[in-house]
Protein backbone atom coordinates (compact mmCIF):
# COMPACT_ATOMS: atom_id res chain seq x y z
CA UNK A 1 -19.65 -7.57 28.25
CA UNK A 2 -23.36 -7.94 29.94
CA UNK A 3 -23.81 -11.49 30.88
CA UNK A 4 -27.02 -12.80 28.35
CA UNK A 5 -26.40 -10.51 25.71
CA UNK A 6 -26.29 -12.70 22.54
CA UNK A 7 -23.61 -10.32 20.93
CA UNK A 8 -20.39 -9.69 22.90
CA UNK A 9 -20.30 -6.00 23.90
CA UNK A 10 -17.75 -4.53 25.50
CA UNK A 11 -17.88 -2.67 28.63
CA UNK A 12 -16.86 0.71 27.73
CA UNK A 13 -19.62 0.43 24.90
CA UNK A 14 -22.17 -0.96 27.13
CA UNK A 15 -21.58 1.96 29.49
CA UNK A 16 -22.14 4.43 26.91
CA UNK A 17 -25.35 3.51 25.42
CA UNK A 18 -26.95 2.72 28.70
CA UNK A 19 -25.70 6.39 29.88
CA UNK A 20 -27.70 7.75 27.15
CA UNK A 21 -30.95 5.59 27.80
CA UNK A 22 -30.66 6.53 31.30
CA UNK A 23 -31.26 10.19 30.29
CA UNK A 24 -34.25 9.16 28.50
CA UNK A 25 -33.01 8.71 24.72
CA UNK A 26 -32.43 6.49 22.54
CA UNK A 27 -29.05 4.48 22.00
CA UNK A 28 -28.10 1.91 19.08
CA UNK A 29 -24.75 0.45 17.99
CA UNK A 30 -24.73 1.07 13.93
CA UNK A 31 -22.71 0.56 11.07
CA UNK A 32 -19.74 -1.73 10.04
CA UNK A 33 -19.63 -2.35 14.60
CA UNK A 34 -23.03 -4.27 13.33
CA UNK A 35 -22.10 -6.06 10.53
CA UNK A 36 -18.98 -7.35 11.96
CA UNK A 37 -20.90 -8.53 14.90
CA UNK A 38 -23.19 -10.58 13.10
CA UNK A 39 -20.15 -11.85 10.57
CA UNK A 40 -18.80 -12.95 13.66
CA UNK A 41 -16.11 -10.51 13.15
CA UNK A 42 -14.59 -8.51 15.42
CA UNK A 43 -15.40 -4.85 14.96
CA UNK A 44 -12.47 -2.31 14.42
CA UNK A 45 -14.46 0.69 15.77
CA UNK A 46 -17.53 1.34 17.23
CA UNK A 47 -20.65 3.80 16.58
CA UNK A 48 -23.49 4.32 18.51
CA UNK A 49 -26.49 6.94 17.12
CA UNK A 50 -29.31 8.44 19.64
CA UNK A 51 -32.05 10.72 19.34
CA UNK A 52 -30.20 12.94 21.40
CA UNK A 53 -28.68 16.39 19.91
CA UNK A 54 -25.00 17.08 19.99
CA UNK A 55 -25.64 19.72 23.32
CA UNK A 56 -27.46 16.69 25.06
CA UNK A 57 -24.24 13.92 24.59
CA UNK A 58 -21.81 16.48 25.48
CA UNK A 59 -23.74 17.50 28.66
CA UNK A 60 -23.95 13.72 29.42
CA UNK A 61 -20.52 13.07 28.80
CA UNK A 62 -18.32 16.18 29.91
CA UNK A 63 -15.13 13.78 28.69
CA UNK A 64 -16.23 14.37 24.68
CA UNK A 65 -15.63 16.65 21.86
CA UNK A 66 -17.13 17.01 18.29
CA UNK A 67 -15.13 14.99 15.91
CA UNK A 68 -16.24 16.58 12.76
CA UNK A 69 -18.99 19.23 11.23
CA UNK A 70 -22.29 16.38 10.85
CA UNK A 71 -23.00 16.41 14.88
CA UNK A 72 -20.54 13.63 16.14
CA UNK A 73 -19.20 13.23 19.34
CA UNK A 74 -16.56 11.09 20.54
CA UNK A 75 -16.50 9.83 23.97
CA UNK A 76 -13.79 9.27 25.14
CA UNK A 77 -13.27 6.73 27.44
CA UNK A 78 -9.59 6.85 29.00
CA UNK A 79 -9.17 3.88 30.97
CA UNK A 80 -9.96 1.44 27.45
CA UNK A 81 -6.66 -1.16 27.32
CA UNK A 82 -8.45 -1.60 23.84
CA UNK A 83 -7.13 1.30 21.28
CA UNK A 84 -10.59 0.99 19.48
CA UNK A 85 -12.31 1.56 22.48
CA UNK A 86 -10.60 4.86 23.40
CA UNK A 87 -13.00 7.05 21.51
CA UNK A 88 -16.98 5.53 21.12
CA UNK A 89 -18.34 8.23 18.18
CA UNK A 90 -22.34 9.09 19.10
CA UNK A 91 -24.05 10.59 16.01
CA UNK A 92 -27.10 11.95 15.97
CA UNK A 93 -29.79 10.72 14.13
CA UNK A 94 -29.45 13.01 10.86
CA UNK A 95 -31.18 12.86 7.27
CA UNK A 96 -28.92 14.27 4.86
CA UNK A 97 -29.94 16.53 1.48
CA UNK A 98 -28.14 17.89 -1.32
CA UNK A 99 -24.78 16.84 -2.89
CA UNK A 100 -23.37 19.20 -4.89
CA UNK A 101 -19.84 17.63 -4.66
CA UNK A 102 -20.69 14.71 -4.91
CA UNK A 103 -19.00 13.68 -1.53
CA UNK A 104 -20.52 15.64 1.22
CA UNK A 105 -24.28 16.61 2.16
CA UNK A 106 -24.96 20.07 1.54
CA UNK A 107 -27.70 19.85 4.60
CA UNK A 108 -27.42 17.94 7.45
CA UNK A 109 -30.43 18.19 10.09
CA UNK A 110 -30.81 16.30 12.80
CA UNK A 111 -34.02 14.13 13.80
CA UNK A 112 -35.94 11.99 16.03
CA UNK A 113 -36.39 8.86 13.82
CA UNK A 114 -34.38 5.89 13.65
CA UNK A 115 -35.31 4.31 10.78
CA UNK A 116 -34.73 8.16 8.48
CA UNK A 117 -31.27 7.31 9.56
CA UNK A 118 -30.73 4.09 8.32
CA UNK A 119 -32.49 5.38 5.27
CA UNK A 120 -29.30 7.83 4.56
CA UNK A 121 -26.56 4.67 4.84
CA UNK A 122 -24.74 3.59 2.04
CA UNK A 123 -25.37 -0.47 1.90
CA UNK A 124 -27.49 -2.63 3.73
CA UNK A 125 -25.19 -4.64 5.59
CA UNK A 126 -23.94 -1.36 7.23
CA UNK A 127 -27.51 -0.21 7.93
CA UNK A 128 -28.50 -2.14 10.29
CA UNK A 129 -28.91 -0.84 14.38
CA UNK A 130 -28.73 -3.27 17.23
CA UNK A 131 -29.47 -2.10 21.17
CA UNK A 132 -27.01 -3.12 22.94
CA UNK A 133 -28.71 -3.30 26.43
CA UNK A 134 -31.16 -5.36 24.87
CA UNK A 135 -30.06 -7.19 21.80
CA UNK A 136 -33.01 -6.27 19.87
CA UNK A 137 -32.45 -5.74 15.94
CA UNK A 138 -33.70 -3.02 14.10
CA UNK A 139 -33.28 -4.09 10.00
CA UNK A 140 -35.32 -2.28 7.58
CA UNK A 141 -33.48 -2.98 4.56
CA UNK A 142 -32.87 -6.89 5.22
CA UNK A 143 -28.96 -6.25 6.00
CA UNK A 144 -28.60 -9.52 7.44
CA UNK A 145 -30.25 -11.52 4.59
CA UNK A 146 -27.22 -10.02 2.70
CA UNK A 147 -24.82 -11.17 5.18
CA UNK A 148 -25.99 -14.27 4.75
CA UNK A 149 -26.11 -14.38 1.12
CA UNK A 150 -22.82 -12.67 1.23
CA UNK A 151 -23.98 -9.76 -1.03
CA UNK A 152 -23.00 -6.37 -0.74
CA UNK A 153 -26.18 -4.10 -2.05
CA UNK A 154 -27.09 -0.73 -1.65
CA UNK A 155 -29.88 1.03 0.12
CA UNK A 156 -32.42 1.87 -1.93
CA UNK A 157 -31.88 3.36 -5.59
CA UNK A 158 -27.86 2.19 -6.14
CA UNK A 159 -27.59 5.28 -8.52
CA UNK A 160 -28.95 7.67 -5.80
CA UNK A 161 -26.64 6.10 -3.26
CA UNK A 162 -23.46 7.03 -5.66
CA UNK A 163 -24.71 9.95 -7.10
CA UNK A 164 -24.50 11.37 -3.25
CA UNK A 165 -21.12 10.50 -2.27
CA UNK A 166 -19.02 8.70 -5.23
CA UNK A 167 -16.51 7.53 -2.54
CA UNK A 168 -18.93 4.85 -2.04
CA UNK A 169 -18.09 3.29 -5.44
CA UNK A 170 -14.34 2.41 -3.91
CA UNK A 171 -15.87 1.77 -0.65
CA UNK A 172 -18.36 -1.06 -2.57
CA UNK A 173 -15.24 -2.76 -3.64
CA UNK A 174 -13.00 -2.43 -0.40
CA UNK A 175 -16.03 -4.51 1.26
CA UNK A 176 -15.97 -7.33 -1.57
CA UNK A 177 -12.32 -7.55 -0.68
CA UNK A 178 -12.55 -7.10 2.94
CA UNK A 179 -15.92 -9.40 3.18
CA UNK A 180 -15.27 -11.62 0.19
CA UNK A 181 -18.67 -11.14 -0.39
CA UNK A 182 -20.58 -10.80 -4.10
CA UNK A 183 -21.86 -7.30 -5.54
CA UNK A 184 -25.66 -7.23 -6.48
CA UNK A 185 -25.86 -6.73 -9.69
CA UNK A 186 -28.15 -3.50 -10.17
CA UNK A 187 -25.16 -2.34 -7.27
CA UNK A 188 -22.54 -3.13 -9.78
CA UNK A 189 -24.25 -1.95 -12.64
CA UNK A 190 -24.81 1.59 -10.89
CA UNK A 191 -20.55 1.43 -10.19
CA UNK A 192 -19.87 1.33 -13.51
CA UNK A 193 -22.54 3.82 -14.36
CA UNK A 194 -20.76 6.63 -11.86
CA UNK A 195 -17.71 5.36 -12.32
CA UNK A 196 -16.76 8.47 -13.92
CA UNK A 197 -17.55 10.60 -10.22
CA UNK A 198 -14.48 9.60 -8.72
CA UNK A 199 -12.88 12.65 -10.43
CA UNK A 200 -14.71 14.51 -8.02
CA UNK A 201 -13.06 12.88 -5.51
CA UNK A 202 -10.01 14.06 -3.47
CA UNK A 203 -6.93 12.04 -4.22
CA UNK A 204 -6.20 11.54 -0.15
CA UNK A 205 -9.64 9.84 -0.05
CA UNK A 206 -9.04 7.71 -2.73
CA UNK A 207 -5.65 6.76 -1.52
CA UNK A 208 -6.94 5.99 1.44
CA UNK A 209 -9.55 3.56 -0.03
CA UNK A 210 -6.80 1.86 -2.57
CA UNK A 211 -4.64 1.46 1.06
CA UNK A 212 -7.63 -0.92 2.46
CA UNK A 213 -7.96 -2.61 -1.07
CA UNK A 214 -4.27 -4.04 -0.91
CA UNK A 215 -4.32 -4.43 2.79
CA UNK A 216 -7.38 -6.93 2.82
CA UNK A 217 -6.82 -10.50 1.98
CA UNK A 218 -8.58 -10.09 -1.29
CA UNK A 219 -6.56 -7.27 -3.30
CA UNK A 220 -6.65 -9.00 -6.94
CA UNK A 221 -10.26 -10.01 -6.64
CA UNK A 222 -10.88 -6.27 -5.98
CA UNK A 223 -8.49 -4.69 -8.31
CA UNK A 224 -9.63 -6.77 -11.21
CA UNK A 225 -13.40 -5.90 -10.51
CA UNK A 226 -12.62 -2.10 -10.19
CA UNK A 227 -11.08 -2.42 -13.44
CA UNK A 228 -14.24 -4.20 -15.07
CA UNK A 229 -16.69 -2.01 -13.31
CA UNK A 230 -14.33 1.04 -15.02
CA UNK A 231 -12.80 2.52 -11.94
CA UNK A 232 -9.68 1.18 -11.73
CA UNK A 233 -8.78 4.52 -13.99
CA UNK A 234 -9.54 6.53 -11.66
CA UNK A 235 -7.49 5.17 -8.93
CA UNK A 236 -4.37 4.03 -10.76
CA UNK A 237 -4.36 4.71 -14.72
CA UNK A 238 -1.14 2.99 -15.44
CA UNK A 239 -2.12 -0.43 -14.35
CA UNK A 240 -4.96 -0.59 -16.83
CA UNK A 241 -2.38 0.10 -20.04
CA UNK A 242 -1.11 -3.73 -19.01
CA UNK A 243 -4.24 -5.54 -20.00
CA UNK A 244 -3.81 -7.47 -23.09
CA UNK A 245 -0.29 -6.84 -23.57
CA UNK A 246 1.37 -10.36 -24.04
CA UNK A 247 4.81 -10.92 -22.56
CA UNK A 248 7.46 -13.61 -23.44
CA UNK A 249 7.72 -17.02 -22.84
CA UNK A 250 8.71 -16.76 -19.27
CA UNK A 251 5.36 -15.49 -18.29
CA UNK A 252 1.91 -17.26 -18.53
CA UNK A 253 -0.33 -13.88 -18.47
CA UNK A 254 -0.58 -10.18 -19.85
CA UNK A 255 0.93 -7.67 -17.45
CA UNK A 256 -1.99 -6.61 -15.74
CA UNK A 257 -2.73 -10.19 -15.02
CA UNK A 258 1.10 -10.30 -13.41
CA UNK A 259 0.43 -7.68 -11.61
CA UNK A 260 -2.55 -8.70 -9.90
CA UNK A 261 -1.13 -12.25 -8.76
CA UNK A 262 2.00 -10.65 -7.88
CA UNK A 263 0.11 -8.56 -5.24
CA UNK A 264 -2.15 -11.30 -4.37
CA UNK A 265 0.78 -13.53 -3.46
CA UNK A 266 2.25 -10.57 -0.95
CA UNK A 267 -1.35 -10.83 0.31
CA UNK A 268 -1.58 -14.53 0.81
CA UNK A 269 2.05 -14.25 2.95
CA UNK A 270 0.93 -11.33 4.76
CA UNK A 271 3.74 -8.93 3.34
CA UNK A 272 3.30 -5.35 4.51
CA UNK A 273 1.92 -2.75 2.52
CA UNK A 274 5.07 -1.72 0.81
CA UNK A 275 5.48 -4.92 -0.60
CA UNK A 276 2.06 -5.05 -2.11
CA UNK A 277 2.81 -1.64 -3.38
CA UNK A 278 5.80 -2.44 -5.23
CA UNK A 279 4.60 -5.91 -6.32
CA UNK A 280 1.27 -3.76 -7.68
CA UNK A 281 3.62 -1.71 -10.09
CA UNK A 282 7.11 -3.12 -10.57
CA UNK A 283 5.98 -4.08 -14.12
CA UNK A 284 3.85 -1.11 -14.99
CA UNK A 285 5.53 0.26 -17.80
CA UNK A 286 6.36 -2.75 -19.81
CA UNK A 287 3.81 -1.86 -21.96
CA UNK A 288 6.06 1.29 -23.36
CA UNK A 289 9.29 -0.70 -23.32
CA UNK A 290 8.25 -3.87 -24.81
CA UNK A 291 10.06 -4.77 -28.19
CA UNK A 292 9.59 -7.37 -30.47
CA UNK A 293 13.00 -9.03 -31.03
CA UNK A 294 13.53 -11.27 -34.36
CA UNK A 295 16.78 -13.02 -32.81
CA UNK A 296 15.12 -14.18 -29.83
CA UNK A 297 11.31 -14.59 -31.87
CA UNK A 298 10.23 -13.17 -28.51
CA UNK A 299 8.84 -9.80 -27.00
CA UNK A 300 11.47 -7.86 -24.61
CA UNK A 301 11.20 -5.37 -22.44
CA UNK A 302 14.33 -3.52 -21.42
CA UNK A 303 14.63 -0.90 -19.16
CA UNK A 304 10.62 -1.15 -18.02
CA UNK A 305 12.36 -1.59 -14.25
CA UNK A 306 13.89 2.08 -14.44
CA UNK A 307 11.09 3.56 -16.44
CA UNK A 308 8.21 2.44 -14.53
CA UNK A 309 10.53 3.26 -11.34
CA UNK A 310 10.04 6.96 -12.69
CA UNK A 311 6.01 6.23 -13.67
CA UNK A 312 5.65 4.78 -9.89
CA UNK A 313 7.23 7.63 -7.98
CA UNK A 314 4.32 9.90 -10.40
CA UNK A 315 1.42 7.70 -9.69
CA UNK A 316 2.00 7.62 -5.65
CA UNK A 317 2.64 11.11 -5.95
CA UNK A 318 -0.85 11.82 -7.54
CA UNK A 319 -2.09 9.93 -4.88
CA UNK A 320 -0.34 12.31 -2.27
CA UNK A 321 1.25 9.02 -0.58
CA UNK A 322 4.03 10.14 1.98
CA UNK A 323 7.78 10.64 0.75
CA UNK A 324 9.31 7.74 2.75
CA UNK A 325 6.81 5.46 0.98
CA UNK A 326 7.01 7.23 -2.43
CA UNK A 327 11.19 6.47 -2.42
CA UNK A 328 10.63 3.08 -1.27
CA UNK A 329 8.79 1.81 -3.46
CA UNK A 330 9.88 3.46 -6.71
CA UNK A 331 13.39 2.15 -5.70
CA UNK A 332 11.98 -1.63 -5.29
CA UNK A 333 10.66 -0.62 -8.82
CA UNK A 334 13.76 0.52 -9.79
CA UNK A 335 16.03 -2.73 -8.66
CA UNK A 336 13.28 -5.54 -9.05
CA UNK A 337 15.52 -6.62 -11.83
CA UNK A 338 18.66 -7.79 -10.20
CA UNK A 339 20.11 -11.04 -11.30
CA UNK A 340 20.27 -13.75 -8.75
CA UNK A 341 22.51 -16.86 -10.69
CA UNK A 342 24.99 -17.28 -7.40
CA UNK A 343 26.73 -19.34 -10.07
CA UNK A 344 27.18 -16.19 -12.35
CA UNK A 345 27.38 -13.53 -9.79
CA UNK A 346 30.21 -11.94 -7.73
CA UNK A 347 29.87 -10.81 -4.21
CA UNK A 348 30.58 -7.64 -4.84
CA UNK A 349 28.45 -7.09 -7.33
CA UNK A 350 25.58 -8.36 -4.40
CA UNK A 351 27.21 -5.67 -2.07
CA UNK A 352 26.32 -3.27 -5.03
CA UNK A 353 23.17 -4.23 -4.96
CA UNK A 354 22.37 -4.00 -1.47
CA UNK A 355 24.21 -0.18 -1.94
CA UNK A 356 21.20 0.58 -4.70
CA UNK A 357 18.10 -0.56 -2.82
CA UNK A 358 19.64 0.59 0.95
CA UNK A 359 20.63 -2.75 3.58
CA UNK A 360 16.96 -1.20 5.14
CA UNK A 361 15.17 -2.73 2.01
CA UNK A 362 17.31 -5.44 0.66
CA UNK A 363 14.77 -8.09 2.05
CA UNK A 364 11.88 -6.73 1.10
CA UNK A 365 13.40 -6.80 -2.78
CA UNK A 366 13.76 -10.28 -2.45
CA UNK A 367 10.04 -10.39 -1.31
CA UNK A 368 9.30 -8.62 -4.44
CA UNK A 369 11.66 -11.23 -6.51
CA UNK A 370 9.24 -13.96 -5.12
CA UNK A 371 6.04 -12.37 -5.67
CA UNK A 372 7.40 -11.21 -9.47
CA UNK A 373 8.04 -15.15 -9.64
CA UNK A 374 4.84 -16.62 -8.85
CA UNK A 375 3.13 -13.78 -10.75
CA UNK A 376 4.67 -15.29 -13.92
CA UNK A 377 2.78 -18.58 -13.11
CA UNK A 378 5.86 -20.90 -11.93
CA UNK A 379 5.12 -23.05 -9.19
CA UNK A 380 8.27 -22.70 -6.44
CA UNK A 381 8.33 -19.33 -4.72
CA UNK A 382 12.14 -19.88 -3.78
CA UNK A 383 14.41 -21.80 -6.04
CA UNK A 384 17.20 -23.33 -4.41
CA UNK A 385 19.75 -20.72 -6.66
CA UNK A 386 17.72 -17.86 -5.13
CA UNK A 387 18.14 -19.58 -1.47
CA UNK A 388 21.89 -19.48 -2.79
CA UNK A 389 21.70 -15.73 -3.58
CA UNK A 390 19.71 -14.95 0.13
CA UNK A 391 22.88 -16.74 1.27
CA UNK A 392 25.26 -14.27 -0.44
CA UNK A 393 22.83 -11.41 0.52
CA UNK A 394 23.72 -12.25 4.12
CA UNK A 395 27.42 -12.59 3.62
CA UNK A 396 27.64 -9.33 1.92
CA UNK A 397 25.41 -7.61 4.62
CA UNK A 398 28.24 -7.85 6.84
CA UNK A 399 30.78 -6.41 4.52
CA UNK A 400 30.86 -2.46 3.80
CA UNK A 401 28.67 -1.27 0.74
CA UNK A 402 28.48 2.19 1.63
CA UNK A 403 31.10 5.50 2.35
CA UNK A 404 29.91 5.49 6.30
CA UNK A 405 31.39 2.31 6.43
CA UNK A 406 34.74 2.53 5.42
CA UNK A 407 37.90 2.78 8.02
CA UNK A 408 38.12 6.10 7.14
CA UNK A 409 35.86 9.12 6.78
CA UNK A 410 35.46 12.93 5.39
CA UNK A 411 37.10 14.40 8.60
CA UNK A 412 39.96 11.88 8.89
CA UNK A 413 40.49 13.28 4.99
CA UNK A 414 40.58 16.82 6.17
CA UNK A 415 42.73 16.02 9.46
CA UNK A 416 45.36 14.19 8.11
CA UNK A 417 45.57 14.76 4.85
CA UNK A 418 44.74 17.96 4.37
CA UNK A 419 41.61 17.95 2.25
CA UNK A 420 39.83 20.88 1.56
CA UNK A 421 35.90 20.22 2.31
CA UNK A 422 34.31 19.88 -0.31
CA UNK A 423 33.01 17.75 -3.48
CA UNK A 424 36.87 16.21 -3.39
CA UNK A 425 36.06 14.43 -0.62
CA UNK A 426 33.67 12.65 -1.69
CA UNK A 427 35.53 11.53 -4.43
CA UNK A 428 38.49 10.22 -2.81
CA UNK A 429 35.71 8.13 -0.10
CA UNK A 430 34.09 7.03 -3.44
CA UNK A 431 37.31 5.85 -5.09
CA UNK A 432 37.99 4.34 -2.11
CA UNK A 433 34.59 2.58 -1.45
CA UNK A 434 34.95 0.98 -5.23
CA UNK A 435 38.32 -0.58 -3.94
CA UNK A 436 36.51 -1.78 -1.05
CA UNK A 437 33.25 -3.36 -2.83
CA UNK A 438 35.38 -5.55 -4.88
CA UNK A 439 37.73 -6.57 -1.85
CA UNK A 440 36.30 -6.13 1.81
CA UNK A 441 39.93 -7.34 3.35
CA UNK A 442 40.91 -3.43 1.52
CA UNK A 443 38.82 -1.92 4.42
CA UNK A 444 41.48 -1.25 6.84
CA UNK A 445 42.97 1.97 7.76
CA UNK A 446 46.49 1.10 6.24
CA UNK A 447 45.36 0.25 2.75
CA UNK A 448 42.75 3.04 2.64
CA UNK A 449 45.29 5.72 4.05
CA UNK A 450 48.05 4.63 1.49
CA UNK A 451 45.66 4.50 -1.58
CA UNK A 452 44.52 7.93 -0.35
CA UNK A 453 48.07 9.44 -0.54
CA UNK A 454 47.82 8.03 -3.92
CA UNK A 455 44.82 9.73 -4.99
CA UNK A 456 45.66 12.65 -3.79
CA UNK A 457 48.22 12.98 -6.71
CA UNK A 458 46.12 13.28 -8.70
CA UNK A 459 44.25 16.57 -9.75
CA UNK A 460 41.06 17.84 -8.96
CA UNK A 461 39.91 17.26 -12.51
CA UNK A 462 41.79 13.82 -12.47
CA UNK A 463 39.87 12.59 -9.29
CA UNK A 464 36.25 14.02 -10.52
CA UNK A 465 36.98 12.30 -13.75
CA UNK A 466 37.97 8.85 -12.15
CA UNK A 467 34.93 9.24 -10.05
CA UNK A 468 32.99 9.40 -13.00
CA UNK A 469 34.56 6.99 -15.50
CA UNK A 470 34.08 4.56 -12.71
CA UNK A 471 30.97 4.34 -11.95
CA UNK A 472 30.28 4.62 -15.66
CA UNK A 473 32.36 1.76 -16.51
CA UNK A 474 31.65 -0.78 -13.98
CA UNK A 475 27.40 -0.04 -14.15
CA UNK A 476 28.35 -0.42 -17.92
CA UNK A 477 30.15 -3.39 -17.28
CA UNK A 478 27.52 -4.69 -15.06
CA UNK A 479 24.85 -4.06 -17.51
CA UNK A 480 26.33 -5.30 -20.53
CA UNK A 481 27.30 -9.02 -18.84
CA UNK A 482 23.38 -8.97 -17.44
CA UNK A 483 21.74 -8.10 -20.56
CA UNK A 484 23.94 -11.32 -21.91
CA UNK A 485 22.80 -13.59 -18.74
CA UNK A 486 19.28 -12.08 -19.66
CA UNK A 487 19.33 -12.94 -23.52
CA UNK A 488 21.20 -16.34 -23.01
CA UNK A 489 18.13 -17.64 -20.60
CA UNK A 490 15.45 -15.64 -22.42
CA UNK A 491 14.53 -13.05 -19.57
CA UNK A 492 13.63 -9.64 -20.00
C-alpha cells in the first residue's frame, strides 16, 4: 500500500493501475473491490476498468490473457502471497445493448467514458470507481449514501436493471445476506415483478448464487425474503410446499419456518456448507408424509427422513451440484432421524448407525441433530443424553461397523476356504459383520474362521437367504422398537 492513500491498496493493485496511467489512460478500481473498501471490508477480488482497449492492456502487460468474451484481461501478477491478488481483471470501459436472454448483452462496445460504464452496473453500491493513485471518488449514482443507509438499490430503472440480466434478482438477495443491508423498495418491488426470469437462467448460475446465500452469515434472512419476493421457486421449489404446514407439539413453527432456523443455526456456528445443506432440507417432505393421528391427537410424519432423502438427491441434482455433495447430503437426509436415548439404545445399534451415514459423516449428523433441535424452538443445543450418545458415538468409532474391518476378508475366503468369487462372498463377510456389530470381542480370526466353516454348510440359496432375512429382520426390528420410543415421547 502507498503511504497517504486513505484506502489501503495493495501493492500488486497499485502497480497495475499506475502502469496503465503511465501509458496515458485511465485506471479506476470498480465494483464490489469499492464497496468493500468503503464498508471497511476487505475485498475478495479486485477490478480495475481503463479507457484502454483490450490490444492496449495486453501490450502493457505481456503476463495477461482475456478471461472471457466482454474485453477482460487478467493480469496476472505471479509473485502475489495473496490468492486474490494473483489475477487483477482490467475491463474496458463498455456500454452494453440488447438482452435477448435475459442474462448476457447481445452488444458489447467498448468506450471512452467513465461514467457510460457505471451507467451499465447493476446496483449502486457496486457502481462506484475510486483511483487508486489518488483516492479521488467518482459516484454518480450516490453508492455511498446507500452504504451508509445500508440499502441495496439499483441503478436507474430497477425493472430495466432485471429485465437485462435476471441473475441480478439472486444477486440482490446474496448482498442483503452478505451486507445485511435493506432492499429499496421500488428494488424489491421490481424482484418480485421478474421474479418469473429466473427460468431463463442456467441452473449452474443459480446454484452458484444459492451457494453464497447459505455461505453468508445471513442465510434465513435471505431465504425467507426470496420466498416473499417469489423467487425462492425458482431456486428450490420444495422448500416453499413447507410454509403453513403445522407440525406437532414438539415443534414451535411450520416446516419452512424449521427449516430456515435450522440453517441459520449452522450459520451462526460456522458449520460448512454441507451442513447448511442438509439442515436446509432434512425436513422437506414432511409436508407429503404428515398424518393426522387420533391416538396421539397430534400430526405425524413418518418416513419424511427417507422420502425427502429421495426429493433432496432430485433437487441438488436440478441444481447440477457435484455427486460427492449430492450423496452426502441426501444421506444426512436420509439418517437425520436416528434415536439418541443412550438409556434406550444399544451400542451396536450406534455402530449401525455410523455403518448408514459412513464414520466420514457421523459428526456432521450430529451437527444436523443440533441444528434440527434448535430449529424446533428448544433452548439447549446439546442435552446432556445427546452428550451421552456423542459418548457412545466415540466408543463405537473404534469398534468395526463395516466388512473392511473385519479379521478376515474376501481373499482370505477364497484362500482358505475355498470360496468361489463371487456374490457368496459377500454374504458370508456380511453374516459375519452382523455377528460382529452386536459383539466386537467376535472380531478375531478364530471366531470368524470357525463361524465361516459353519456357514459354509449351508447352501448357496441358504446363505443369500440368511443374508436377506437378516438385514430384514433386524432393520425391522430396529424400526418397530423406534417407532414405539417415537410414539411413547410424541416424536415424529
Amino acid at each position: 500500500m502507498e503511504p497517504g492513500l486513505p484506502f489501503p491498496i495493495p501493492t500488486e493493485v497499485q502497480s497495475v493501475s499506475d502502469s496503465l496511467q503511465k501509458e496515458g489512460f485511465e485506471a479506476y478500481l470498480v465494483g464490489g473491490c469499492v464497496r468493500d473498501l468503503l464498508i471497511g471490508r476487505k475485498p475478495k477480488d479486485w477490478d480495475l476498468t481503463t479507457n484502454a482497449k483490450p490490444e492496449d492492456i495486453l501490450r502493457i502487460f505481456p503476463h495477461a490473457y482475456y478471461t472471457n468474451d466482454f474485453g477482460t484481461v487478467g493480469v496476472v501478477c505471479d509473485d502475489a502471497e495473496d490468492e486474490s491478488l494473483k489475477i487483477i481483471e482490467v475491463t474496458p470501459y463498455r456500454t452494453e445493448s440488447g438482452y435477448s436472454n435475459k442474462r448476457h448483452p447481445d452488444e458489447v462496445t467498448f468506450g471512452d467514458n467513465l461514467e457510460d460504464d457505471l451507467a451499465r452496473r447493476d446496483f449502486t453500491i457496486n457502481a462506484i470507481a475510486l483511483d487508486a493513485s489518488k483516492g479521488h471518488i467518482i459516484d454518480p449514482y450516490k453508492g455511498q449514501k446507500d452504504i451508509g443507509l445500508q440499502v441495496l438499490r439499483t441503478v436507474g430503472n430497477p425493472e430495466e436493471r432485471f429485465e437485462e440480466d435476471a441473475l441480478r434478482l439472486m444477486r440482490a438477495v446474496r448482498l442483503v445476506a452478505e451486507l445485511n443491508f435493506a432492499l429499496d423498495s421500488d428494488t424489491a418491488t421490481a424482484i418480485h415483478n421478474k421474479a418469473s426470469n429466473l427460468a431463463f437462467i442456467s441452473k449452474e448460475r443459480i446454484r452458484d448464487e444459492f451457494i453464497r446465500i447459505l455461505n453468508s452469515d445471513q442465510p434465513m434472512m435471505a431465504l425467507v425474503l426470496a420466498q416473499q419476493l417469489g423467487i425462492l421457486e425458482y431456486i428450490a421449489p420444495d422448500l416453499v410446499r413447507g410454509i403453513g404446514i403445522d407440525q406437532n407439539q414438539a415443534h414451535s413453527y411450520d416446516v419452512f419456518g424449521h427449516l430456515m432456523r435450522a440453517t441459520q443455526h449452522a450459520a451462526d456456528k460456522g458449520w460448512d456448507f454441507d451442513i447448511r445443506l442438509a439442515a436446509l432440507f432434512h425436513d422437506v417432505s414432511k409436508p407429503e408424509t404428515r398424518k393426522w393421528s387420533d391416538e396421539k391427537n397430534d400430526w405425524t410424519f413418518y418416513g419424511h427422513d427417507v422420502v425427502g432423502s429421495r426429493v433432496t438427491k432430485k433437487a441438488l441434482e436440478e441444481l447440477k451440484f457435484p455427486r460427492e455433495t449430492i450423496e452426502k447430503v441426501s444421506k444426512l437426509v436420509r439418517w437425520h432421524m436416528f434415536f439418541s436415548d443412550p438409556d434406550q439404545i444399544t451400542l451396536s445399534a450406534v455402530r449401525r448407525m455410523i455403518r448408514n451415514v459412513g464414520p466420514e459423516n457421523i459428526w456432521q449428523l450430529l451437527e444436523l441433530r443440533i441444528c434440527d433441535r434448535i430449529g424446533t424452538g428448544r433452548p439447549k443445543e446439546q442435552p446432556f443424553r445427546f452428550r451421552k450418545y456423542k459418548a457412545m458415538v466415540e466408543e463405537a468409532l473404534r469398534d468395526p461397523i463395516s466388512v473392511t474391518m473385519l479379521k478376515t476378508d474376501g481373499n482370505r475366503l477364497m484362500k482358505d476356504f475355498h470360496v468361489e468369487h463371487g456374490p457368496k462372498v459377500g454374504w458370508v463377510l456380511n453374516a459375519l459383520l452382523e455377528d460382529v456389530l452386536d459383539d466386537p470381542a467376535k472380531n478375531t480370526q478364530e471366531y470368524l474362521d470357525s463361524r465361516t466353516t459353519e456357514l459354509l454348510k449351508l447352501s448357496d440359496e441358504e446363505l443369500k437367504q440368511l443374508d436377506i432375512s437378516g438385514r430384514r429382520k433386524k432393520e425391522a426390528a430396529e424400526e418397530a422398537e423406534l417407532k414405539k420410543i417415537l410414539e411413547k415421547n410424541h416424536v415424529a
